[in-house]
Structures are given as C-alpha cells and as structure tokens.
Protein backbone atom coordinates (compact mmCIF):
# COMPACT_ATOMS: atom_id res chain seq x y z
CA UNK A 1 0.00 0.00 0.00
CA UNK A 2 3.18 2.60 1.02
CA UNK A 3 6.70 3.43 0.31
CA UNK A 4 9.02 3.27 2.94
CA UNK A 5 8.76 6.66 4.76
CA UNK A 6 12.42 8.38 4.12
CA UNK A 7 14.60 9.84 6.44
CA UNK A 8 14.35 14.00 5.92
CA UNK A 9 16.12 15.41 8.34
CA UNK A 10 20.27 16.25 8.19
CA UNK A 11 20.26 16.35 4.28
CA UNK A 12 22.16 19.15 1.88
CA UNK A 13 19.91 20.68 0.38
CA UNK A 14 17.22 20.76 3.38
CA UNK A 15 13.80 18.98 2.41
CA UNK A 16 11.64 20.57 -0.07
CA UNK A 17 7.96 21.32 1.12
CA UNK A 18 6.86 17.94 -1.46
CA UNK A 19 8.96 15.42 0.11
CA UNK A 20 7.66 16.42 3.76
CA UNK A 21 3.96 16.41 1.69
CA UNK A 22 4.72 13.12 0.53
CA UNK A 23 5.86 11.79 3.79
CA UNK A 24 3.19 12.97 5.51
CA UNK A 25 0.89 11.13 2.93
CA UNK A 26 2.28 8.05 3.33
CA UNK A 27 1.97 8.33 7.05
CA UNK A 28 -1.42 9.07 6.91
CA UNK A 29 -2.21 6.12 4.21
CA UNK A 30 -0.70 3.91 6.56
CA UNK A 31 -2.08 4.91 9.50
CA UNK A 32 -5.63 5.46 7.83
CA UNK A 33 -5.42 1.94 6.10
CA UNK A 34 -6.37 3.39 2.66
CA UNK A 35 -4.59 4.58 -0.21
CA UNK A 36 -7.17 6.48 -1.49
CA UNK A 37 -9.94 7.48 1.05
CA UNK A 38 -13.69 7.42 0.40
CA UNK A 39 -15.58 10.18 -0.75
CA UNK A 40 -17.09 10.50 3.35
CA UNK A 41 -13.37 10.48 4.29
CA UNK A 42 -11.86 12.74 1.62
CA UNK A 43 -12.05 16.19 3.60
CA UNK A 44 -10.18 14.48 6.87
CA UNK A 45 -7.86 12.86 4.96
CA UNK A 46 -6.35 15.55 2.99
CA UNK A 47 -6.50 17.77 6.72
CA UNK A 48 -4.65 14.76 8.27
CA UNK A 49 -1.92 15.28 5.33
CA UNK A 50 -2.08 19.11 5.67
CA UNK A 51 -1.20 19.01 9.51
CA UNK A 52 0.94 16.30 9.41
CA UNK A 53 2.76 18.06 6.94
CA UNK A 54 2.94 21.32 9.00
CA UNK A 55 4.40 19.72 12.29
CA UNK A 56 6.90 17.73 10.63
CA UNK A 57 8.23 21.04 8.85
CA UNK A 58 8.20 22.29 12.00
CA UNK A 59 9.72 19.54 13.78
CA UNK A 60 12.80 19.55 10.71
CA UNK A 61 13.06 22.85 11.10
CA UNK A 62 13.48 22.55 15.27
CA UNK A 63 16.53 19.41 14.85
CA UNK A 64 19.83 20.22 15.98
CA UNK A 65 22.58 17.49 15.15
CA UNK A 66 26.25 18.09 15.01
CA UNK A 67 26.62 15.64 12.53
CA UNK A 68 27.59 17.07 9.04
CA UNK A 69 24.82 17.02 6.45
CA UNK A 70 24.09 14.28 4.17
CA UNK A 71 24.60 14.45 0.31
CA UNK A 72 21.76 13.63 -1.78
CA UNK A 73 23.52 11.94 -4.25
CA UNK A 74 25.64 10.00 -2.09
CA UNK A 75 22.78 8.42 -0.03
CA UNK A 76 20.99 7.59 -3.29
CA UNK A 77 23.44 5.73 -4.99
CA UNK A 78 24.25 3.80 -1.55
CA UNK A 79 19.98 3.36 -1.57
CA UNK A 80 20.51 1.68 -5.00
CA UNK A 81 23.90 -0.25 -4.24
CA UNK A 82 21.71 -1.89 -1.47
CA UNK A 83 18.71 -2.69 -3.56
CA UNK A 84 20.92 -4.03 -6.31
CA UNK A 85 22.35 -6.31 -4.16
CA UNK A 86 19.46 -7.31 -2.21
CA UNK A 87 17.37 -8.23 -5.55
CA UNK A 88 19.89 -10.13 -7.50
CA UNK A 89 19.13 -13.35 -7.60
C-alpha cells in the first residue's frame, strides 16, 4: 500500500515542502489503512496530510545534530547499491 517513509532530516539541500507532503501522505495512508480514502473520508484525509505536513516542517526545522549534512547523491546511490544487491538473484 506505502513506500518506505524516508529519512528527511540532516540532508544538503534541506527537504523541499513535497517530500515532507509526501511523507506525511504516506503516514497518513498507513495509518488510515487506505490509499485512497472514500468520498465521506476525503475532507479528513487531505486535513490529516495538511497538519501532518505542517508539524513535521516544524519539527525539521526545530533538529539540531552536530553531525555534518548528508549528500543527496551519495545516499541515493548507496539506496541503489543496497537494492541491487538485495534483488539479485
């Protein structure tokens, strides 16, 4: 039904407003049960994803770490090297 939920926080460049959205979606599909709510659930869903959305901005914006930030690129191509190696067969 969902993607994993990714990591956001500690990457170069910061996360863009549609990967928090699209967190926050999957969050709320899992949670809810439904990828695609009824018609009598539409309106609460898509508030669910709105404030869900909201706090974890603000929460990403509110982490401190001392750790340096993560590169895009870098964690991708690990992402891949590790699927890659997980689905040969």
């Amino acid at each position: 039904m969902c993607r994993n939920i990714r990591t956001l926080h500690n990457f170069d460049p910061p996360a863009r407003d549609d990967e928090v959205r699209a967190a926050a979606l999957q969050y709320v599909r899992k949670v809810s049960g439904t990828a695609k709510p009824s018609r009598a659930n539409e309106e609460a869903f898509a508030r669910a994803v709105a404030e869900i959305a909201h706090v974890t901005r603000h929460l990403l914006d509110d982490l401190v770490t001392t750790a340096p930030p993560k590169d895009r690129e870098v964690e991708a191509a690990k992402a891949r090297a590790r699927a890659q190696e997980r689905y040969r067969a």
